[in-house]
C-alpha atoms as a PDB file:
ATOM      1  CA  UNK A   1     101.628  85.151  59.119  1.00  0.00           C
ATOM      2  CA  UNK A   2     100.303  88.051  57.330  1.00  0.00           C
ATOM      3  CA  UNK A   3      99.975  91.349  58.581  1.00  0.00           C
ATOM      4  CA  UNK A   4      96.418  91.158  58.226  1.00  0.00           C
ATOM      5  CA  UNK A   5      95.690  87.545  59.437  1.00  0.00           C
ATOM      6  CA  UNK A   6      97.671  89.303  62.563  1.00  0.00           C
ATOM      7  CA  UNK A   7      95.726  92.019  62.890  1.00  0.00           C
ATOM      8  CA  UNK A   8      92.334  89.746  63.078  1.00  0.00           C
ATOM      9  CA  UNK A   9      93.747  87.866  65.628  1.00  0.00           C
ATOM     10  CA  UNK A  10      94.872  90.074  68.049  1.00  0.00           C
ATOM     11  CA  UNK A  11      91.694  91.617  67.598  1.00  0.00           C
ATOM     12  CA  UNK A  12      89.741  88.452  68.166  1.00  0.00           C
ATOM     13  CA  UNK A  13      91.887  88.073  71.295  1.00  0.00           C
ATOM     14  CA  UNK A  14      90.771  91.551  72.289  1.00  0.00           C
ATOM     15  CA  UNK A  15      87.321  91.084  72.089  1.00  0.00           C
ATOM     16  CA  UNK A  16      86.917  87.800  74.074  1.00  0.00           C
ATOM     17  CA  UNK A  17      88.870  89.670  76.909  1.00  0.00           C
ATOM     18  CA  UNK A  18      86.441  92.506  76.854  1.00  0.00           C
ATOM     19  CA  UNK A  19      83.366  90.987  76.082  1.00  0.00           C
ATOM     20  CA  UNK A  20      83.811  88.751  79.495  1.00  0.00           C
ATOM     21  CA  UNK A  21      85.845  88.233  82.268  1.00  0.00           C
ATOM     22  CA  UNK A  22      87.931  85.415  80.929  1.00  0.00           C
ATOM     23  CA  UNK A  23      90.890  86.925  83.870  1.00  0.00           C
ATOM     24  CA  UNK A  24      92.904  83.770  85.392  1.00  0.00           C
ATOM     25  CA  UNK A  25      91.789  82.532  88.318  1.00  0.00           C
ATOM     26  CA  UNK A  26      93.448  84.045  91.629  1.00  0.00           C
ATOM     27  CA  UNK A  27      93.476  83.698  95.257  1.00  0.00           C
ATOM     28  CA  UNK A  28      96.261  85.226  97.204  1.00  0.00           C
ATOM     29  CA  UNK A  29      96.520  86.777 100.949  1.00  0.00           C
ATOM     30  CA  UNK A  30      99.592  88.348 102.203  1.00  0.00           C
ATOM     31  CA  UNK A  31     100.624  90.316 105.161  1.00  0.00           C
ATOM     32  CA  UNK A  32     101.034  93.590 104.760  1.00  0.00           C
ATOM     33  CA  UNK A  33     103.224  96.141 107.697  1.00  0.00           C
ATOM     34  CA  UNK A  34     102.619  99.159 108.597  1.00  0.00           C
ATOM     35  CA  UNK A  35     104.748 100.673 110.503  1.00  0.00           C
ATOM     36  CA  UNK A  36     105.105 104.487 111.915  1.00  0.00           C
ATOM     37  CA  UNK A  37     108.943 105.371 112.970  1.00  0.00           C
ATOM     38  CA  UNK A  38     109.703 106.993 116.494  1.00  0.00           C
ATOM     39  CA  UNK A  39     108.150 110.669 115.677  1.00  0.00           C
ATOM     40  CA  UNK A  40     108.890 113.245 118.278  1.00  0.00           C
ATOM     41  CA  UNK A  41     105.665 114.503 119.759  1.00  0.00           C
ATOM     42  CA  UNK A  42     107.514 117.955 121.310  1.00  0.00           C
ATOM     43  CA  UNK A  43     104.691 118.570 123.460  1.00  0.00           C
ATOM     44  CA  UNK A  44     106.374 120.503 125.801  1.00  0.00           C
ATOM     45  CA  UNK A  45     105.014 118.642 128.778  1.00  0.00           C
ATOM     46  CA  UNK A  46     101.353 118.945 127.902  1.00  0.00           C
ATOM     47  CA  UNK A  47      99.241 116.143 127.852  1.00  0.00           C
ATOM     48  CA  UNK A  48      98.515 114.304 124.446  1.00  0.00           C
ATOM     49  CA  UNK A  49      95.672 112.057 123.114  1.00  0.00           C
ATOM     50  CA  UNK A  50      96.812 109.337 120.887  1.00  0.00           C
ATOM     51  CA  UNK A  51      94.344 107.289 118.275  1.00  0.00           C
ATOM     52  CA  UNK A  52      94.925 104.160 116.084  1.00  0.00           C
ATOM     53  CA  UNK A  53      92.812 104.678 113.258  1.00  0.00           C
ATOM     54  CA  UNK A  54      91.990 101.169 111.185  1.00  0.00           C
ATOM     55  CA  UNK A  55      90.069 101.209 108.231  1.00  0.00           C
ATOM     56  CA  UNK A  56      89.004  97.965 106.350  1.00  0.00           C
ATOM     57  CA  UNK A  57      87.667  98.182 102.782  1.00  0.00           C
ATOM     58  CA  UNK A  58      85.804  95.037 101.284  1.00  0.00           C
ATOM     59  CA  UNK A  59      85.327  95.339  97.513  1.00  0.00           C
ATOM     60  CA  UNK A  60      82.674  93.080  95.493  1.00  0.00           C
ATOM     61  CA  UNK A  61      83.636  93.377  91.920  1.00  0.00           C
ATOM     62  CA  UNK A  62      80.713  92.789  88.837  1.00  0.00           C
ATOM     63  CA  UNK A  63      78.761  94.293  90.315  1.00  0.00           C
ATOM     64  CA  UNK A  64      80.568  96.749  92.792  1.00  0.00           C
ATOM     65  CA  UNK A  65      79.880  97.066  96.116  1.00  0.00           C
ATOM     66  CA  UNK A  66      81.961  98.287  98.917  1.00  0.00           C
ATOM     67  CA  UNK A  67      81.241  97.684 102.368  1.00  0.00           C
ATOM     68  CA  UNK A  68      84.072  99.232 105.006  1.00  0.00           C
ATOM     69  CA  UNK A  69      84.444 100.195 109.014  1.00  0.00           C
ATOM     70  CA  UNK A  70      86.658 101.498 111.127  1.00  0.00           C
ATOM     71  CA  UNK A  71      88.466 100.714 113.970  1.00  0.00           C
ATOM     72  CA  UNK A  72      89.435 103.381 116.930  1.00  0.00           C
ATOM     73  CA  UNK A  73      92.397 101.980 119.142  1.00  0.00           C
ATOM     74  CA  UNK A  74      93.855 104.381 122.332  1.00  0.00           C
ATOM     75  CA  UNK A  75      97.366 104.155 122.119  1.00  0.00           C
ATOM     76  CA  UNK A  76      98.672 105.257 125.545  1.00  0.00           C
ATOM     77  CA  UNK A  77     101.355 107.255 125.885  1.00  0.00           C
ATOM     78  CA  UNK A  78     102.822 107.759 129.620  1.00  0.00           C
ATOM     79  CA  UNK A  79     103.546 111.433 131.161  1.00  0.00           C
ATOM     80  CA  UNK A  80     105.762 113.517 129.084  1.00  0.00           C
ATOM     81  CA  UNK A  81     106.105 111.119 126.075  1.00  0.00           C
ATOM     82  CA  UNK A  82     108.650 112.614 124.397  1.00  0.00           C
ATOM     83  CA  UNK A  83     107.994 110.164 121.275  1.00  0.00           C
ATOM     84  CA  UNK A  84     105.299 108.031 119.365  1.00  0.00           C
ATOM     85  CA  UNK A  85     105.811 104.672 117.418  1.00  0.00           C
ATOM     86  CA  UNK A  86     103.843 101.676 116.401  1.00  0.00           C
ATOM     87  CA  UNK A  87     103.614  98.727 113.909  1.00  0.00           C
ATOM     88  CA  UNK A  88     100.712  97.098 112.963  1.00  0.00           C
ATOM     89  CA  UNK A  89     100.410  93.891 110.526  1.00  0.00           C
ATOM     90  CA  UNK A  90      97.326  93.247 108.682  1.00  0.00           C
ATOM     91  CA  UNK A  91      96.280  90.740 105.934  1.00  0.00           C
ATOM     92  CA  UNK A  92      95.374  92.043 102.656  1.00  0.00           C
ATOM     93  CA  UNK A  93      93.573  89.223 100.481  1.00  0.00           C
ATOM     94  CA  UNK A  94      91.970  88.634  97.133  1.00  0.00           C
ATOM     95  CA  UNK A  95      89.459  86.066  95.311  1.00  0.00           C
ATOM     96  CA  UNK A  96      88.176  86.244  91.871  1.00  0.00           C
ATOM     97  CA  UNK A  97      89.988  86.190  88.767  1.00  0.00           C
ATOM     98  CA  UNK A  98      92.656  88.786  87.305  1.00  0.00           C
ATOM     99  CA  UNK A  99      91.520  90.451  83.568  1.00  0.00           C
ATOM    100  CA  UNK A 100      90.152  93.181  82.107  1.00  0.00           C
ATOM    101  CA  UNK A 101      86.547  92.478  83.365  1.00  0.00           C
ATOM    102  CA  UNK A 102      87.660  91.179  86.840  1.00  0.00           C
ATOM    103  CA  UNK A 103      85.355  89.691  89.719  1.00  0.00           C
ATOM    104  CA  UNK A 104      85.759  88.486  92.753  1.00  0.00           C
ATOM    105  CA  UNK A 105      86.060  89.994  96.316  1.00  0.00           C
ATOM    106  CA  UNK A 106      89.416  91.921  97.899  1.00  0.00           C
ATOM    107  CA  UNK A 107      89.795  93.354 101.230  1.00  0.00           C
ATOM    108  CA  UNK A 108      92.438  96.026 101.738  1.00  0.00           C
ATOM    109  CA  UNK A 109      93.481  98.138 105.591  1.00  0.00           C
ATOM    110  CA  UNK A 110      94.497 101.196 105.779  1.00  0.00           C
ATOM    111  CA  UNK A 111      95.914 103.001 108.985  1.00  0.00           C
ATOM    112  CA  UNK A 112      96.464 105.962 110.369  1.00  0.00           C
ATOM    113  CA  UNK A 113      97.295 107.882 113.775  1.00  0.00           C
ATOM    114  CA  UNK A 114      95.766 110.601 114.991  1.00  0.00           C
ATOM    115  CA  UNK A 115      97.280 112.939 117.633  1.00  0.00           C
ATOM    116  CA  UNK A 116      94.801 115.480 119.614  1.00  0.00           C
ATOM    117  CA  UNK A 117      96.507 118.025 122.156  1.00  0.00           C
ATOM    118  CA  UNK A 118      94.201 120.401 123.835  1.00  0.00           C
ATOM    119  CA  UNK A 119      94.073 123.947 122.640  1.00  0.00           C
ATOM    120  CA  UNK A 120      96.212 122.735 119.270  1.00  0.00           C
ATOM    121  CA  UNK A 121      94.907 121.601 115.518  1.00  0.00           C
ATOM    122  CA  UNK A 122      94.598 117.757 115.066  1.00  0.00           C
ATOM    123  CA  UNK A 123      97.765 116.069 113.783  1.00  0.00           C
ATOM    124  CA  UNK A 124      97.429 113.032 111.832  1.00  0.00           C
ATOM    125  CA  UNK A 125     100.430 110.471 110.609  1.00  0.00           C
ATOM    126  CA  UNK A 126     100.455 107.683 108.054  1.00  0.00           C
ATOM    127  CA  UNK A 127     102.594 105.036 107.732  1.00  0.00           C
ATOM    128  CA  UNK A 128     105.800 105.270 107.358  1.00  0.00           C
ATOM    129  CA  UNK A 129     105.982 109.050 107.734  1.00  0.00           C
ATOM    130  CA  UNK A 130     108.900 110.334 109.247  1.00  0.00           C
ATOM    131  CA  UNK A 131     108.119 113.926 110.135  1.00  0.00           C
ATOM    132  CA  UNK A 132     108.821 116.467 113.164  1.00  0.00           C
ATOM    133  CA  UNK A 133     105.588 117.536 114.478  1.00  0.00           C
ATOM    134  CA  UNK A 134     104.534 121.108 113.662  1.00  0.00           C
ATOM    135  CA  UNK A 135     101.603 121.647 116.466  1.00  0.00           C
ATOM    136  CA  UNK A 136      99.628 124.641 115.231  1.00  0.00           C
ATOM    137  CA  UNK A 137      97.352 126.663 118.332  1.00  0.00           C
ATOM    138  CA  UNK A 138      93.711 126.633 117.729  1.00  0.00           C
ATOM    139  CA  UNK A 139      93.911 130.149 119.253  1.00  0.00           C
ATOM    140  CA  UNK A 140      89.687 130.645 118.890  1.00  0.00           C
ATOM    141  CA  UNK A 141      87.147 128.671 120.845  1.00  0.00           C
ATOM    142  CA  UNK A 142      85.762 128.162 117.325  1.00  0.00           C
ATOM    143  CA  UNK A 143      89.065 126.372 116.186  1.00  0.00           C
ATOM    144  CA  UNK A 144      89.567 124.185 119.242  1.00  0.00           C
ATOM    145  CA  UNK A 145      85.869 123.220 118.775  1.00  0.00           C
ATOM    146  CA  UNK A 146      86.912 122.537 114.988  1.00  0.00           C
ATOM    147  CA  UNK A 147      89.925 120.216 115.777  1.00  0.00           C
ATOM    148  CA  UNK A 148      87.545 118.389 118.278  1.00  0.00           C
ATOM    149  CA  UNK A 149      84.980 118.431 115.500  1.00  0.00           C
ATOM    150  CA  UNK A 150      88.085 116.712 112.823  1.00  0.00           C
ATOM    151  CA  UNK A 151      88.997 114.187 115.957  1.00  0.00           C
ATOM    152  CA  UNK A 152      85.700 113.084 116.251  1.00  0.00           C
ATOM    153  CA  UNK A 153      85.549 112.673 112.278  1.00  0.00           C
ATOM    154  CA  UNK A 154      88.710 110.958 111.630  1.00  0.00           C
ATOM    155  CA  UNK A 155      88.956 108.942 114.876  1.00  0.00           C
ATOM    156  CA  UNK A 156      85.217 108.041 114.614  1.00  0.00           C
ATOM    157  CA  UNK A 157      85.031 106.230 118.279  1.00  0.00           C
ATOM    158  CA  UNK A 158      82.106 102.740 118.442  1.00  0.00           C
ATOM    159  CA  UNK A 159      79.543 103.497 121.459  1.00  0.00           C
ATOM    160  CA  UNK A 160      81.406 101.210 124.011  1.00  0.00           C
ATOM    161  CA  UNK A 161      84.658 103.038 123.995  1.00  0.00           C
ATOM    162  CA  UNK A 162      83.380 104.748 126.904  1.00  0.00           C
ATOM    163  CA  UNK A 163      86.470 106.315 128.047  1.00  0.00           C
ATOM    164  CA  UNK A 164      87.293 107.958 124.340  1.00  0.00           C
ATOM    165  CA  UNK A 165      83.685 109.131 124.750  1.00  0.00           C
ATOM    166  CA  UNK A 166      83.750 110.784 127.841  1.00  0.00           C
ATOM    167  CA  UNK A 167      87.232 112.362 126.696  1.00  0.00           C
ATOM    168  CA  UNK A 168      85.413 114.391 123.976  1.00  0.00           C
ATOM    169  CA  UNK A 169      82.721 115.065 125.670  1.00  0.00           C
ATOM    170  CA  UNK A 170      85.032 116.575 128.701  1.00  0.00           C
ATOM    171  CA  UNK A 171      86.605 118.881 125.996  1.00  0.00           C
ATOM    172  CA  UNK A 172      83.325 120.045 124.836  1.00  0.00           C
ATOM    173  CA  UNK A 173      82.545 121.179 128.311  1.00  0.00           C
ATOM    174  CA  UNK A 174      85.647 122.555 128.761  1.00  0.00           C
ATOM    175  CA  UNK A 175      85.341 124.987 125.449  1.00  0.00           C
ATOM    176  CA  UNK A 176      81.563 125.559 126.727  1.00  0.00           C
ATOM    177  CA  UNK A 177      82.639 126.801 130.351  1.00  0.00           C
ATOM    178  CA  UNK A 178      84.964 129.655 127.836  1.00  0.00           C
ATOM    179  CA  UNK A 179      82.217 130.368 125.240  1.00  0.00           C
ATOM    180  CA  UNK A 180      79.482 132.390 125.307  1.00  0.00           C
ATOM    181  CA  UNK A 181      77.855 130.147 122.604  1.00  0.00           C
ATOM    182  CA  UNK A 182      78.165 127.358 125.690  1.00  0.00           C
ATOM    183  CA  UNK A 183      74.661 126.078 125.540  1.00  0.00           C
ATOM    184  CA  UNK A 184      75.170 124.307 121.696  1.00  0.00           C
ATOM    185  CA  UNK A 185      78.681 123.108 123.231  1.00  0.00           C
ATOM    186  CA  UNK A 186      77.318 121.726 126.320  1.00  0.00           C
ATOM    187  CA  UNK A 187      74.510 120.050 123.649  1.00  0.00           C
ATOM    188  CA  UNK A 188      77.371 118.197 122.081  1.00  0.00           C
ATOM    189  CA  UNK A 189      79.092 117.130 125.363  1.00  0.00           C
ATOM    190  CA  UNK A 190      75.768 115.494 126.329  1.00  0.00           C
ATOM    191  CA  UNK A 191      75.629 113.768 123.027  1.00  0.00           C
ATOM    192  CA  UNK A 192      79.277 112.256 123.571  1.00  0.00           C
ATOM    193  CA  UNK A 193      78.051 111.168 127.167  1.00  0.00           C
ATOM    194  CA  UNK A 194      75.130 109.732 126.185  1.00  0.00           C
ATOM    195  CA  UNK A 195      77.111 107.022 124.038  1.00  0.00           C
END
């Protein structure tokens, strides 16, 4: 073939593949593990919050549109835990059709933990991580009421987990009853309550 007859067609071939999503058809699910290795917590014998943090992403391709939510889960931990671990398996899934113009819908999870200890910043592990835990003091009111603030954020708790509620809201008191600025912390306790 000559080179120029070549040229034409791959540039033909080009064009149809931009000009419209002419992708082959696909539908595939598959599990997909996550899983966080034994991580010492080295607490020292203080008490320490643990959050599963599930976030699930649906995509709408052409046009796109994302729609996602998270889920809070308390993982317990008994009286001087001395370690955290936990495996979660979630299905990942895809319809539409693979090209350069795709469509279609997918839906992806991703998780995370979050570990709160009073008086400490927040500590937050993704999958498969295998660290040692480096707690850092919050040594101000202002940056125990910021790691509350980041829990809050990244652990982002539904209105009927009453008893992850009332947990904030107990540490907002608590910083209020040591701040002078106790009024506006008392004002967020109430709002945690109130849930």
């Amino acid at each position: 073939m000559p080179l120029r007859m070549a040229v034409l067609v791959v540039a033909a071939a080009s064009l149809s593949l931009t000009a419209g999503c002419t992708g082959i058809p696909a539908i595939y699910a598959y599990p997909k593990i996550s899983h966080f290795p034994a991580t010492e917590i080295n607490a020292g014998g203080t008490e320490v919050e643990a959050f599963l943090v599930k976030t699930t992403r649906a995509y709408q391709y052409l046009p796109l549109h994302v729609d996602w939510h998270q889920e809070v889960t308390h993982l317990p931990l008994f009286v001087n835990s001395s370690s955290i671990s936990h495996t979660s398996v979630t299905l990942e899934a895809f319809a539409g059709t693979l090209g350069p113009l795709c469509y279609g819908s997918e839906i992806e999870h991703k998780l995370k933990i979050v570990l709160y200890r009073p008086g400490y910043e927040l500590v937050v592990l993704q999958p498969w991580e295998k660290k040692a835990i480096d707690w850092k003091p919050a040594s101000s009111i202002a940056a125990q009421e910021h790691a509350l603030d980041k829990l809050a954020e990244e652990a982002p708790f539904s209105k009927d987990q009453r008893r992850e509620n009332l947990f904030v809201a107990n540490e907002y008191a608590r910083l209020a009853s040591m701040s002078e600025d106790g009024e506006r912390l008392r004002g967020k306790a109430a709002s945690f309550r109130m849930r």
